[in-house]
PDB file of N, CA and C in Angstrom:
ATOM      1  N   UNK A   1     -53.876 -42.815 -78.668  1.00  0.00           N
ATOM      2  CA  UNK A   1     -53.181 -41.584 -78.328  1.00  0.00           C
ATOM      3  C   UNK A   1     -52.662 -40.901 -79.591  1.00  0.00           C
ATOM      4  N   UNK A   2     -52.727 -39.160 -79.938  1.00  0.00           N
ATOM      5  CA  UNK A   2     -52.489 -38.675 -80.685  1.00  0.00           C
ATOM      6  C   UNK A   2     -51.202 -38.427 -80.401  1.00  0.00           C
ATOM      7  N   UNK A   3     -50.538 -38.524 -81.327  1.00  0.00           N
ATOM      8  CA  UNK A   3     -48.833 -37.186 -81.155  1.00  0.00           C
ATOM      9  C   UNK A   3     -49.266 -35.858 -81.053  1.00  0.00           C
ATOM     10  N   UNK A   4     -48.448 -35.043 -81.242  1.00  0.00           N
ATOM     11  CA  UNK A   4     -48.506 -33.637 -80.752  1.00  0.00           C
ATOM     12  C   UNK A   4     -48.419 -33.056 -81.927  1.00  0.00           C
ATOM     13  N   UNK A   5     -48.132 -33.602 -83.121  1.00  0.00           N
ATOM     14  CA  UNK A   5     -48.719 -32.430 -84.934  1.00  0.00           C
ATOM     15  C   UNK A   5     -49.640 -32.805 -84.874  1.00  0.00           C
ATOM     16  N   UNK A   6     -50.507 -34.212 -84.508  1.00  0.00           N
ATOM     17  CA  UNK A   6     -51.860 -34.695 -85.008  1.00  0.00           C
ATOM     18  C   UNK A   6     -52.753 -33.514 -84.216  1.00  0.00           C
ATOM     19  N   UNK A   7     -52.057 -33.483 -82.721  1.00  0.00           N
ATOM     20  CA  UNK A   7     -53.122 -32.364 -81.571  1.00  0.00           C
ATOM     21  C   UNK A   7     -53.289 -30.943 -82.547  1.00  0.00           C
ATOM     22  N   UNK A   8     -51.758 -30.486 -82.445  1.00  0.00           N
ATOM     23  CA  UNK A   8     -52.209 -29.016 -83.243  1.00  0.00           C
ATOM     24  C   UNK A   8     -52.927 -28.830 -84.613  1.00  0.00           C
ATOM     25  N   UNK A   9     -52.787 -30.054 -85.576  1.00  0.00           N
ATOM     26  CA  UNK A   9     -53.473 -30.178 -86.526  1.00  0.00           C
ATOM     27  C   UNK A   9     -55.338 -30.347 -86.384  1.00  0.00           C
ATOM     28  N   UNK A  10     -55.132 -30.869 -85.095  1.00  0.00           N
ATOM     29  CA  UNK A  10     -56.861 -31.152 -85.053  1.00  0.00           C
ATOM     30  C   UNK A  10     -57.461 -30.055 -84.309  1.00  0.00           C
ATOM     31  N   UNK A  11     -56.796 -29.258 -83.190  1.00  0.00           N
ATOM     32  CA  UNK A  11     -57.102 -27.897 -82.840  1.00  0.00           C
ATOM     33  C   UNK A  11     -56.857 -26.876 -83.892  1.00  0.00           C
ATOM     34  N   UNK A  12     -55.599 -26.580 -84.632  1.00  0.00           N
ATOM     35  CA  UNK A  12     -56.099 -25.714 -85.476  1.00  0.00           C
ATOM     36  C   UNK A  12     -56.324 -25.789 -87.178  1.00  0.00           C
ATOM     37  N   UNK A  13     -57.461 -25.425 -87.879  1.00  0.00           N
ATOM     38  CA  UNK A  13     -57.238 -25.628 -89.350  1.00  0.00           C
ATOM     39  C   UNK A  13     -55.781 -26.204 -89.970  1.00  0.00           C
ATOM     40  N   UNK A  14     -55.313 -24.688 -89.780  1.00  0.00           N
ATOM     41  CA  UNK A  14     -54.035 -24.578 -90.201  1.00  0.00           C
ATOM     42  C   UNK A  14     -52.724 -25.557 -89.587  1.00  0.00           C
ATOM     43  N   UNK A  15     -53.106 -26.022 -88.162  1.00  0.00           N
ATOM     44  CA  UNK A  15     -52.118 -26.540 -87.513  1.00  0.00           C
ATOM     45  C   UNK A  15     -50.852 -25.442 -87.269  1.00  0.00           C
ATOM     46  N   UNK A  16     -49.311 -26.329 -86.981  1.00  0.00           N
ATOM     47  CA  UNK A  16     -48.865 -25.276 -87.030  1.00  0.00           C
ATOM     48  C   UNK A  16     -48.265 -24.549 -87.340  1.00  0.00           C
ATOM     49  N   UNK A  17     -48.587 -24.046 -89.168  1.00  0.00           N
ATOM     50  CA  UNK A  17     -48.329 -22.473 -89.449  1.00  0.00           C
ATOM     51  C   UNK A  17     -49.261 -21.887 -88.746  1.00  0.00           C
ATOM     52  N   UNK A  18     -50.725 -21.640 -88.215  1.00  0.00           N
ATOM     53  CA  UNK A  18     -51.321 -20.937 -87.411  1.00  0.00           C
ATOM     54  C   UNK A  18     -50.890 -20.792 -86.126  1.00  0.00           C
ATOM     55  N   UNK A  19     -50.596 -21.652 -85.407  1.00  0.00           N
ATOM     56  CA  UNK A  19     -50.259 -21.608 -84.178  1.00  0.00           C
ATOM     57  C   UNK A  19     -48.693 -21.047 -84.038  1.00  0.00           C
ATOM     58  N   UNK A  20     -47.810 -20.500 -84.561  1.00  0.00           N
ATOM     59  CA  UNK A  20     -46.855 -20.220 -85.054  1.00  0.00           C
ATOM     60  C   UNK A  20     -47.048 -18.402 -85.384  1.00  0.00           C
ATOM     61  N   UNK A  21     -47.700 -18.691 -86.160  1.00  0.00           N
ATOM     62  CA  UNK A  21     -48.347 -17.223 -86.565  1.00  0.00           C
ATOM     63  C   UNK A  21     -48.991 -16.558 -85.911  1.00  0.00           C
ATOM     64  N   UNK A  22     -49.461 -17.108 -84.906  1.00  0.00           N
ATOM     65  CA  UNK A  22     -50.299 -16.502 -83.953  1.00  0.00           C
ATOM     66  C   UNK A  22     -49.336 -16.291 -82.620  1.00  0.00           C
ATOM     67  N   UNK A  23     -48.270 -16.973 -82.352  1.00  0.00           N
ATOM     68  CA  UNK A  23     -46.760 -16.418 -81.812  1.00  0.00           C
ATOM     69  C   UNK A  23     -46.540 -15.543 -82.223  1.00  0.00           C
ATOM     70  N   UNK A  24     -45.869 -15.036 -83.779  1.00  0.00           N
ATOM     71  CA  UNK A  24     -45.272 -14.019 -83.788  1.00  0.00           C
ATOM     72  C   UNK A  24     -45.856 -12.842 -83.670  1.00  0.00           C
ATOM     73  N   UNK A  25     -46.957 -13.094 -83.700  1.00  0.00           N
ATOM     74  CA  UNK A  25     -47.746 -11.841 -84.432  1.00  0.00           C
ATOM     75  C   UNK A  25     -48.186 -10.792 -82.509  1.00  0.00           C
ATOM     76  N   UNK A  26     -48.231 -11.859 -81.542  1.00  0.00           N
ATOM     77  CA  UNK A  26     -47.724 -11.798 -80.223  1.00  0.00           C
ATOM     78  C   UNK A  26     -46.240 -11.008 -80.119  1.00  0.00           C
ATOM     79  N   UNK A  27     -45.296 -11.715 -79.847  1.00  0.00           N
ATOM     80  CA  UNK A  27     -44.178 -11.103 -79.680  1.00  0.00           C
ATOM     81  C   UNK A  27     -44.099 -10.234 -80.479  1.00  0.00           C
ATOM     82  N   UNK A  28     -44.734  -9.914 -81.758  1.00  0.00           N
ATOM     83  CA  UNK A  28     -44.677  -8.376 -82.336  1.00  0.00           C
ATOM     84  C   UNK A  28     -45.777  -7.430 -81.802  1.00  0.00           C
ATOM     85  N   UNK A  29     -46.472  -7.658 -81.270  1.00  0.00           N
ATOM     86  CA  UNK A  29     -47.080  -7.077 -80.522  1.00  0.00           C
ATOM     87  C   UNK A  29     -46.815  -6.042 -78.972  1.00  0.00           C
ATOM     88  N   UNK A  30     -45.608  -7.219 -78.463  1.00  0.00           N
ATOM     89  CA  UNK A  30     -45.023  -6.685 -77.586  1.00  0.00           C
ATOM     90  C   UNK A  30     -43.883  -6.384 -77.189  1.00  0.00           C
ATOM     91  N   UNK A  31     -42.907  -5.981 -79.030  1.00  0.00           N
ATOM     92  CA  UNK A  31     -42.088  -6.100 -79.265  1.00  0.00           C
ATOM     93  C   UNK A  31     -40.846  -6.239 -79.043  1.00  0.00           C
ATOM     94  N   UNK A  32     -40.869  -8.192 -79.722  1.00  0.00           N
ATOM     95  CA  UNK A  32     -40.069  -9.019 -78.981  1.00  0.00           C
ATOM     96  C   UNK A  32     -39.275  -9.156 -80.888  1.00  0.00           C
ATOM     97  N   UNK A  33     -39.050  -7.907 -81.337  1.00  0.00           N
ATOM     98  CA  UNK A  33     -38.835  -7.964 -82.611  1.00  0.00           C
ATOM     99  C   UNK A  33     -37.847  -9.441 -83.213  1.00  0.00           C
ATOM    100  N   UNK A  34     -36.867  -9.832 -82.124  1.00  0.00           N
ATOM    101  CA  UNK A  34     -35.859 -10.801 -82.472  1.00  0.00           C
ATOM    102  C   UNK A  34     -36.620 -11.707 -82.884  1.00  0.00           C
ATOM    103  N   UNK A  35     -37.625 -12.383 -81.799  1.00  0.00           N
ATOM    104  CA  UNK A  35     -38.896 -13.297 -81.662  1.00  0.00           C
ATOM    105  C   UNK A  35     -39.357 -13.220 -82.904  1.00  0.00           C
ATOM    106  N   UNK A  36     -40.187 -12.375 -83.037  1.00  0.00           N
ATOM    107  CA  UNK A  36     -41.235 -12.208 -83.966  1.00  0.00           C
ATOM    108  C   UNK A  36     -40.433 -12.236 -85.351  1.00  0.00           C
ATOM    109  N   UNK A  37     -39.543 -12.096 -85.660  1.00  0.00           N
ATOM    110  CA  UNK A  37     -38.421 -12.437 -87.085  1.00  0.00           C
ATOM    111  C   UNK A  37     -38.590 -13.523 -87.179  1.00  0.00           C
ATOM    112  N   UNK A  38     -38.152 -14.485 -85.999  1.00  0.00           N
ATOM    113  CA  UNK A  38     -37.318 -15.613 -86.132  1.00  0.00           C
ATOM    114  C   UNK A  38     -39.072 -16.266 -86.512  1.00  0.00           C
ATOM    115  N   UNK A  39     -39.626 -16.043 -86.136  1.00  0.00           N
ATOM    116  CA  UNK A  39     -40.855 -16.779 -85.693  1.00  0.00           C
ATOM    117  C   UNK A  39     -41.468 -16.619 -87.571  1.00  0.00           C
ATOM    118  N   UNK A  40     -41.573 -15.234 -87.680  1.00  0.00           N
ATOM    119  CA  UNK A  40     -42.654 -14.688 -89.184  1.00  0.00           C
ATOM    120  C   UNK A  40     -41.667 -15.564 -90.205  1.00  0.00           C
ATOM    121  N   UNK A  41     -40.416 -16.010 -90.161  1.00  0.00           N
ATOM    122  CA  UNK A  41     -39.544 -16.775 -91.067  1.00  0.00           C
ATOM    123  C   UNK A  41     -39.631 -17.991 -90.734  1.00  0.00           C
ATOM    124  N   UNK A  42     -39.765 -18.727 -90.065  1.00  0.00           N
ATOM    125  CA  UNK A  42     -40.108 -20.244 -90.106  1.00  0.00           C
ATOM    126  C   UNK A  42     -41.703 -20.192 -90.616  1.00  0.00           C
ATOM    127  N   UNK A  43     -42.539 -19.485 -90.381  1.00  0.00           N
ATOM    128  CA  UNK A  43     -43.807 -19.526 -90.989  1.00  0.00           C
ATOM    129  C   UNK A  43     -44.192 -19.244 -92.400  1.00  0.00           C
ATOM    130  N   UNK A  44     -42.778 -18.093 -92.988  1.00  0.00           N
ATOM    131  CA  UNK A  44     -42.961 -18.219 -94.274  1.00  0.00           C
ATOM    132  C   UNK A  44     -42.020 -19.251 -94.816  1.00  0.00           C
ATOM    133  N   UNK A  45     -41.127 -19.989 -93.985  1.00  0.00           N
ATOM    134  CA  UNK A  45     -40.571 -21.267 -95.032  1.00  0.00           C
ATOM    135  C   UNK A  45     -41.703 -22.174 -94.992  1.00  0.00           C
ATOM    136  N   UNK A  46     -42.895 -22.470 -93.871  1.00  0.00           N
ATOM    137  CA  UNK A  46     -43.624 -23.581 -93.866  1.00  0.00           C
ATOM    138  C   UNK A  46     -44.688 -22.995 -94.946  1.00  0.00           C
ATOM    139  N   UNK A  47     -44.877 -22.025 -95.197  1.00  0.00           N
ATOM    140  CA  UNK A  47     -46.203 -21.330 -96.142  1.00  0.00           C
ATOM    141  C   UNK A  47     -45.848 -20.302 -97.366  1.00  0.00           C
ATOM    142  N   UNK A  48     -45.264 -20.445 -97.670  1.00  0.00           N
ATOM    143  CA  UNK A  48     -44.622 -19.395 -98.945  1.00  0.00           C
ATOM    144  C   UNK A  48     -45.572 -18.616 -99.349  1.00  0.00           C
ATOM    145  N   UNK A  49     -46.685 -19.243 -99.464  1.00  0.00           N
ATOM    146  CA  UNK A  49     -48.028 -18.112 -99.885  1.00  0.00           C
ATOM    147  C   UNK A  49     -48.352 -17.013 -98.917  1.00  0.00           C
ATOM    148  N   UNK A  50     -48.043 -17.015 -97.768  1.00  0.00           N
ATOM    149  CA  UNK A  50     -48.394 -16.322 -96.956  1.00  0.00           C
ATOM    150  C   UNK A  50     -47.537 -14.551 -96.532  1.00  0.00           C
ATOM    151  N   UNK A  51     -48.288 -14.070 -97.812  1.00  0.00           N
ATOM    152  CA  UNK A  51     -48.090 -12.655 -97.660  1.00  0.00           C
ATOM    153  C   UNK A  51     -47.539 -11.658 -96.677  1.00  0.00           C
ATOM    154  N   UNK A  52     -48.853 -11.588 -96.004  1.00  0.00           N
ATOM    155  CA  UNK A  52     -48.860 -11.300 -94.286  1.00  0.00           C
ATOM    156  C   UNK A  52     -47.734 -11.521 -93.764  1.00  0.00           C
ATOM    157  N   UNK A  53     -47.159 -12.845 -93.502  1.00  0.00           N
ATOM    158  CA  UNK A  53     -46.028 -13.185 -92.229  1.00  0.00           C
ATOM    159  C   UNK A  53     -44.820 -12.984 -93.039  1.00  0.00           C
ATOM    160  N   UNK A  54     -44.987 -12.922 -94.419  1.00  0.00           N
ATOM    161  CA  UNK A  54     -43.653 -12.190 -95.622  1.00  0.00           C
ATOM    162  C   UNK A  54     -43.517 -10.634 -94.696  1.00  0.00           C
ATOM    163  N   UNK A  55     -44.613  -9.631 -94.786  1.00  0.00           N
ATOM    164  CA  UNK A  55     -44.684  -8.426 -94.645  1.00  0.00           C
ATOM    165  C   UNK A  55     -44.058  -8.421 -93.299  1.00  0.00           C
ATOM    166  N   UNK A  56     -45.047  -9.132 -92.497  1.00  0.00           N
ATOM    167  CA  UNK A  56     -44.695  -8.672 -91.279  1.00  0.00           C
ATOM    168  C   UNK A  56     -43.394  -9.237 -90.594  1.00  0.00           C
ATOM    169  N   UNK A  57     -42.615 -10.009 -91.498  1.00  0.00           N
ATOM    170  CA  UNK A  57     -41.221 -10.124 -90.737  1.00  0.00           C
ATOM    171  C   UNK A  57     -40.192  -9.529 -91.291  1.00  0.00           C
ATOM    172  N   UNK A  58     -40.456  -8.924 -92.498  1.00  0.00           N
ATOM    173  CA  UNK A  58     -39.904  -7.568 -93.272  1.00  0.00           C
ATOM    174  C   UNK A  58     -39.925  -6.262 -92.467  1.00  0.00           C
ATOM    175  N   UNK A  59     -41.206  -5.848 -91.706  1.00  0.00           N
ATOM    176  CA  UNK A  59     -41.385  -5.139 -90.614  1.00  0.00           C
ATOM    177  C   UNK A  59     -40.689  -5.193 -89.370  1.00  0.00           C
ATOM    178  N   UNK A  60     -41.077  -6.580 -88.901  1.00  0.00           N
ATOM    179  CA  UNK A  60     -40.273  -7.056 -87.552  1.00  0.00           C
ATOM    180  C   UNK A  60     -38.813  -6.838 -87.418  1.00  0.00           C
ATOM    181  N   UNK A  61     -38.324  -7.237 -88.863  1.00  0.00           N
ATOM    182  CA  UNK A  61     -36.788  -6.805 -89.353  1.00  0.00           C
ATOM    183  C   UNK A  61     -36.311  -5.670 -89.290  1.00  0.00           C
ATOM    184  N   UNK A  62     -37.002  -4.512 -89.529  1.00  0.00           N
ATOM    185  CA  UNK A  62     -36.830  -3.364 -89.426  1.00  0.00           C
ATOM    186  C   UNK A  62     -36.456  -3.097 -88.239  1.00  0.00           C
ATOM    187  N   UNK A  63     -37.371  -3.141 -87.516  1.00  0.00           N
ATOM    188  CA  UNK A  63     -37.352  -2.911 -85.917  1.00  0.00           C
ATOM    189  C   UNK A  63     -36.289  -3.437 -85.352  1.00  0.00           C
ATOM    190  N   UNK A  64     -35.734  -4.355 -85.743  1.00  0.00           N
ATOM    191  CA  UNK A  64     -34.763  -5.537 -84.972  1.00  0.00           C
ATOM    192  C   UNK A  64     -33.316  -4.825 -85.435  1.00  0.00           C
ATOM    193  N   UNK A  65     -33.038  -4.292 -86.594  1.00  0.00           N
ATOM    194  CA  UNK A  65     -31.906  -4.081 -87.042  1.00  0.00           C
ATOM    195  C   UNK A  65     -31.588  -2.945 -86.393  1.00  0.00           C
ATOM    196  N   UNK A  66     -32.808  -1.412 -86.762  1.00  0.00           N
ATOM    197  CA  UNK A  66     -32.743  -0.297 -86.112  1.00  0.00           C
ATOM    198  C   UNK A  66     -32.361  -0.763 -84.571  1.00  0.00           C
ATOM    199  N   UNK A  67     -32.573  -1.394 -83.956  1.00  0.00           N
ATOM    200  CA  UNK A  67     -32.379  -1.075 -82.464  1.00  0.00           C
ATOM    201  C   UNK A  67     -30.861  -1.947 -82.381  1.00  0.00           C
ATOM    202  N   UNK A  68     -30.807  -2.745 -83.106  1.00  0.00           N
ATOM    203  CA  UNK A  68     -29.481  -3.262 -83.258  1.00  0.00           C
ATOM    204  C   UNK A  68     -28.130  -2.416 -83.917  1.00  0.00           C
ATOM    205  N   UNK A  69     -28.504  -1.077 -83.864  1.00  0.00           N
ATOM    206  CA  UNK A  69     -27.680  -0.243 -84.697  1.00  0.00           C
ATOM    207  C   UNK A  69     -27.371  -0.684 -86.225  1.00  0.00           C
ATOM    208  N   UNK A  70     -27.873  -1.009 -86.780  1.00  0.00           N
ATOM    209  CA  UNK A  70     -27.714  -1.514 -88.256  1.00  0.00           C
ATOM    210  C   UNK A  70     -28.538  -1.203 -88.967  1.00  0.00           C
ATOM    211  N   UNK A  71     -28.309   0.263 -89.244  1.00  0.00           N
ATOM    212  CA  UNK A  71     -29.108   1.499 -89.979  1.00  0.00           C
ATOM    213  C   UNK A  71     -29.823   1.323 -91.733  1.00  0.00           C
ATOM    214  N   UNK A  72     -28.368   0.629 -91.694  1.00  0.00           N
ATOM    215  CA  UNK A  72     -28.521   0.484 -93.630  1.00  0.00           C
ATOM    216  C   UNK A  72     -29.432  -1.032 -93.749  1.00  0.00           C
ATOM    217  N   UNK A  73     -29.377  -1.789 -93.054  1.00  0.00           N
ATOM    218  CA  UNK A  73     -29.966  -2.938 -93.337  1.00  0.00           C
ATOM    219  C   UNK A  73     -31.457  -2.795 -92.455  1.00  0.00           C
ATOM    220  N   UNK A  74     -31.371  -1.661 -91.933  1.00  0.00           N
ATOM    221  CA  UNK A  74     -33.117  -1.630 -91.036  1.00  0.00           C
ATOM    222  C   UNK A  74     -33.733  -0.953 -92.260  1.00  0.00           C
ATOM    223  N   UNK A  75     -33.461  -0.209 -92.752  1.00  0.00           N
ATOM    224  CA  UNK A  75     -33.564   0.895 -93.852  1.00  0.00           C
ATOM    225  C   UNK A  75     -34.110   0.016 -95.332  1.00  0.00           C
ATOM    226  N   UNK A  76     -33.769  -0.527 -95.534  1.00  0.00           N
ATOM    227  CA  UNK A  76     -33.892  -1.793 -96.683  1.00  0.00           C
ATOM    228  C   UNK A  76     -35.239  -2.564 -96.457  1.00  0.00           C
ATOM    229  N   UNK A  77     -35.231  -3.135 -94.732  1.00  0.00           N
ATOM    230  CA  UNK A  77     -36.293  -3.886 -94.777  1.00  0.00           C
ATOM    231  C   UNK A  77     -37.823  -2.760 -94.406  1.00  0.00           C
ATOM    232  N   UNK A  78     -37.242  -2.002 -94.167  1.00  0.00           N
ATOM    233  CA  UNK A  78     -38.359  -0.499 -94.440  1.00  0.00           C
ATOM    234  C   UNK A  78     -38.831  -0.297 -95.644  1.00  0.00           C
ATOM    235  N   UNK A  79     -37.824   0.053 -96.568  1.00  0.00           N
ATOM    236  CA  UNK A  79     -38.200   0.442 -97.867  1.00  0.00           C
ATOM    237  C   UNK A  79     -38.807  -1.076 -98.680  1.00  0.00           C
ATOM    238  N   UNK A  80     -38.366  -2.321 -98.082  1.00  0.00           N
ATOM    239  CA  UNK A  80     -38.927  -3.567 -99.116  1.00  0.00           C
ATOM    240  C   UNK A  80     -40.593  -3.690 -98.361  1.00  0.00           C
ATOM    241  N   UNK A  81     -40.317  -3.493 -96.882  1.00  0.00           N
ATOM    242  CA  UNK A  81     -41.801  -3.880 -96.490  1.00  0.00           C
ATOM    243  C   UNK A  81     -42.745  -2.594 -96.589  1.00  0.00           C
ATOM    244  N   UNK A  82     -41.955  -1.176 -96.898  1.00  0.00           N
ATOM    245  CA  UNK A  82     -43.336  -0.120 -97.825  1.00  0.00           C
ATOM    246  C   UNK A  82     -43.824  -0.471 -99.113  1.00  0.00           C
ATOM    247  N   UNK A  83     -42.881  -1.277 -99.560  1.00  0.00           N
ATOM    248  CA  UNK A  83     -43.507  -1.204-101.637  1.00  0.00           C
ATOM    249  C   UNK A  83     -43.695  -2.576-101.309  1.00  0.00           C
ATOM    250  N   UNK A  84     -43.870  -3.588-100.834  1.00  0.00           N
ATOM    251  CA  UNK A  84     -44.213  -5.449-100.702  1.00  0.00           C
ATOM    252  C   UNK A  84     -45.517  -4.941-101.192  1.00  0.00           C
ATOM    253  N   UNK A  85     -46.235  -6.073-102.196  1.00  0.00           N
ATOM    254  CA  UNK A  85     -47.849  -5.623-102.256  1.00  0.00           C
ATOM    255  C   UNK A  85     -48.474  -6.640-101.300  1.00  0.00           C
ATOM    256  N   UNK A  86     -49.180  -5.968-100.649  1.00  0.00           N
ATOM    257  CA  UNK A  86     -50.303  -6.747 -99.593  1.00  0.00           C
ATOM    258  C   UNK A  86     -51.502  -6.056 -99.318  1.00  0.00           C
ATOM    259  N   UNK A  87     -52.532  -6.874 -99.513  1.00  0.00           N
ATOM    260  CA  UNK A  87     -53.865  -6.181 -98.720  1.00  0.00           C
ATOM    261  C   UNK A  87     -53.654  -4.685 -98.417  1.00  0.00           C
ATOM    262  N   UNK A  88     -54.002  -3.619 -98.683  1.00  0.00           N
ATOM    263  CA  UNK A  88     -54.006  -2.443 -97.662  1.00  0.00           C
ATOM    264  C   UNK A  88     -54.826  -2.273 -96.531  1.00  0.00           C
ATOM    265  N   UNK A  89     -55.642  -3.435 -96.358  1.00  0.00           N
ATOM    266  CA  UNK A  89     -56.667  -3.440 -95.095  1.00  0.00           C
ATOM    267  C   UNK A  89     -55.490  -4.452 -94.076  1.00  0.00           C
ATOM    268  N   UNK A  90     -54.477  -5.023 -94.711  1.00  0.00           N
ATOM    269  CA  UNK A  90     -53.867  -5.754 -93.407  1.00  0.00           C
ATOM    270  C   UNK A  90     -52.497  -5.208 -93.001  1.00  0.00           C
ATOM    271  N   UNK A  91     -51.838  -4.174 -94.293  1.00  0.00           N
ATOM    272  CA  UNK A  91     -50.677  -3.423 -94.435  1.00  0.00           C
ATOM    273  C   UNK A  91     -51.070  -2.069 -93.629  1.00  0.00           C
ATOM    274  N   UNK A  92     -52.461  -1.244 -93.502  1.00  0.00           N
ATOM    275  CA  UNK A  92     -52.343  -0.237 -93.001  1.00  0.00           C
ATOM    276  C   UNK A  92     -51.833  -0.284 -91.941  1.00  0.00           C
ATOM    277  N   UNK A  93     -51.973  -0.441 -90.802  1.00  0.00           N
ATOM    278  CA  UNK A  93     -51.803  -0.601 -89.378  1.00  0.00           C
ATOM    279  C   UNK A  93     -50.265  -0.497 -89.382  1.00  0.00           C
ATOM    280  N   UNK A  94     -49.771  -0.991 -90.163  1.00  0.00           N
ATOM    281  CA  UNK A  94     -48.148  -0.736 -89.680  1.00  0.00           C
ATOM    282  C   UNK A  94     -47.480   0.267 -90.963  1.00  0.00           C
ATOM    283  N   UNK A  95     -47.901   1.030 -91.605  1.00  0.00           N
ATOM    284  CA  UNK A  95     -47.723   2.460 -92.201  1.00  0.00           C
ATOM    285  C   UNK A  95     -47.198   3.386 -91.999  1.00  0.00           C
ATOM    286  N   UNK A  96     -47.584   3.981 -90.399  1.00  0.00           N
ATOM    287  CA  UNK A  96     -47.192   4.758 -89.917  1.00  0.00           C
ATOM    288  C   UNK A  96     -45.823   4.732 -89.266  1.00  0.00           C
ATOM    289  N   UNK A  97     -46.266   3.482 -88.657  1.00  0.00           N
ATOM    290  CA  UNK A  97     -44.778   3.386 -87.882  1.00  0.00           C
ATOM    291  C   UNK A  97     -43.890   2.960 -88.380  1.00  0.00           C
ATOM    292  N   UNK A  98     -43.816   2.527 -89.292  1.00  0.00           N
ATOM    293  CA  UNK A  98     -42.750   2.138 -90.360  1.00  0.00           C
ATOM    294  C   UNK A  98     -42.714   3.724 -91.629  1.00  0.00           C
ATOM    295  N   UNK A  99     -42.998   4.556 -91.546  1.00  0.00           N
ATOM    296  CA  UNK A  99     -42.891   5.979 -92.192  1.00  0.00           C
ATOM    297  C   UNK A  99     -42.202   6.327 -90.843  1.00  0.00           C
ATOM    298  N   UNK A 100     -42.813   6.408 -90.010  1.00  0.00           N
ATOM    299  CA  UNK A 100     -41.552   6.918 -88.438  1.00  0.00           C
ATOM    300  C   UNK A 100     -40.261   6.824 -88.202  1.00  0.00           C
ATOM    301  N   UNK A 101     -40.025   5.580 -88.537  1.00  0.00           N
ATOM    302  CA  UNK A 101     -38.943   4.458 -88.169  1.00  0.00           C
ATOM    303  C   UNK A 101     -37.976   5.024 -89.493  1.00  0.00           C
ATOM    304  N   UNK A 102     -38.499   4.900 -90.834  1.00  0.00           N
ATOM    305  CA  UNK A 102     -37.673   5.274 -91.897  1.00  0.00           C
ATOM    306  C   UNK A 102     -37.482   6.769 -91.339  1.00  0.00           C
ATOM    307  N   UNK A 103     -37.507   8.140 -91.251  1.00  0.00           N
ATOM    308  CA  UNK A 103     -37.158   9.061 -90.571  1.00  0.00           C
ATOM    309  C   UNK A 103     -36.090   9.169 -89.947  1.00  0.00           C
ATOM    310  N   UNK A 104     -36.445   8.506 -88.610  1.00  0.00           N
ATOM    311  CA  UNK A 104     -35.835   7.890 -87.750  1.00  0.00           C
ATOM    312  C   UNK A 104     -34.416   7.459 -88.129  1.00  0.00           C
ATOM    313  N   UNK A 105     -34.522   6.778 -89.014  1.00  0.00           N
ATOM    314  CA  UNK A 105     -33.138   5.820 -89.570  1.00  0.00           C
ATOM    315  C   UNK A 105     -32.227   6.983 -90.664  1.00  0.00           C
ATOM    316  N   UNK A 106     -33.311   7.592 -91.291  1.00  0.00           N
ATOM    317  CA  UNK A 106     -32.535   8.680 -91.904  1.00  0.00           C
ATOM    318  C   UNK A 106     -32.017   9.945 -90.990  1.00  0.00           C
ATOM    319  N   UNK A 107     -32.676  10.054 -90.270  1.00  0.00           N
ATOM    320  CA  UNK A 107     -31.893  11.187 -89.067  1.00  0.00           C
ATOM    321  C   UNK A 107     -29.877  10.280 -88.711  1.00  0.00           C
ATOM    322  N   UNK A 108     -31.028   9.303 -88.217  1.00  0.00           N
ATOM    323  CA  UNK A 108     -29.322   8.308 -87.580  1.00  0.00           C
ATOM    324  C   UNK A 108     -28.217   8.338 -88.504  1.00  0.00           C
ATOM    325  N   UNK A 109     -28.328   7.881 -89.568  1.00  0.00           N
ATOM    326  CA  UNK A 109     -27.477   7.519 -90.864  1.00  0.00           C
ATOM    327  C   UNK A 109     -27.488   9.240 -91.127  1.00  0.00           C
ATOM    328  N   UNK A 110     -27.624   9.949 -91.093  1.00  0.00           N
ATOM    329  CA  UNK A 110     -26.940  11.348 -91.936  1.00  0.00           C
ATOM    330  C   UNK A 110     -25.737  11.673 -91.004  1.00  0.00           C
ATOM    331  N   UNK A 111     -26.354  11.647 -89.195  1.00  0.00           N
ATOM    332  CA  UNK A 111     -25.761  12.032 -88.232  1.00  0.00           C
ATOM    333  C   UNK A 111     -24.195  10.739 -88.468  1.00  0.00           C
ATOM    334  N   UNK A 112     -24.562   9.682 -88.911  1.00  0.00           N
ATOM    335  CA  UNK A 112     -23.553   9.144 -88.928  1.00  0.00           C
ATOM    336  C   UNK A 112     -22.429   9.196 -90.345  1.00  0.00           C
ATOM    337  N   UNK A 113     -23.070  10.358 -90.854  1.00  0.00           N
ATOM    338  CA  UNK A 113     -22.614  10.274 -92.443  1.00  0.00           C
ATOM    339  C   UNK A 113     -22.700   9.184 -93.223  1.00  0.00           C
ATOM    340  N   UNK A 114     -23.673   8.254 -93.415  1.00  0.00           N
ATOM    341  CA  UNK A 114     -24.023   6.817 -94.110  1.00  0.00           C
ATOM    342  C   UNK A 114     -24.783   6.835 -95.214  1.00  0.00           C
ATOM    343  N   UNK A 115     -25.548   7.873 -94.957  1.00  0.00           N
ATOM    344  CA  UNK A 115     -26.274   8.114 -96.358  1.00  0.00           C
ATOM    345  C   UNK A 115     -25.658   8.885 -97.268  1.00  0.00           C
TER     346      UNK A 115
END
């Protein structure tokens, strides 16, 4: 009988930072932004190399703070996850909406006098 790291290790390459990553990247999908933070940060403590789940919980962060009313700190992980260098074939896709979102946050924060 296997344990249950040996299972996910033998189903996936990666084991599970993949299976993990393939969570968040889910709940960011259907944005479960809290999720998908908590989730893209245990995957980059298990993988430090891993760009991608850096970016995308820099992103996820965004989302999570903005809706949490916490303008100046959504704003930050906007501006760190526009200039992060990554792939532009895996960074495009979330460009836009993170150019939206910064807007967005600058409308809020003027209206609130913060900027």
């Amino acid at each position: 009988k296997k344990n249950f790291n040996q299972l996910l290790n033998d189903i996936y390459k990666d084991g599970r930072r993949l299976l993990m990553f393939n969570a968040a990247h889910s709940y960011l999908e259907s944005e479960y932004y809290e999720l998908a933070r908590n989730m893209f940060q245990k995957v980059t403590c298990l993988d430090t190399s891993n760009k991608l789940a850096l970016f995308l919980f820099m992103y996820a962060s965004a989302f999570y703070f903005f809706y949490k009313n916490r303008f100046s700190k959504a704003y930050r992980y906007v501006e760190n996850a526009m200039d992060f260098e990554l792939n532009d074939s895996e960074k495009a896709p979330y460009l836009e909406s993170l150019a939206k979102l910064k807007t967005e946050i600058t409308k809020d924060m003027k209206r609130s006098s913060r900027l």
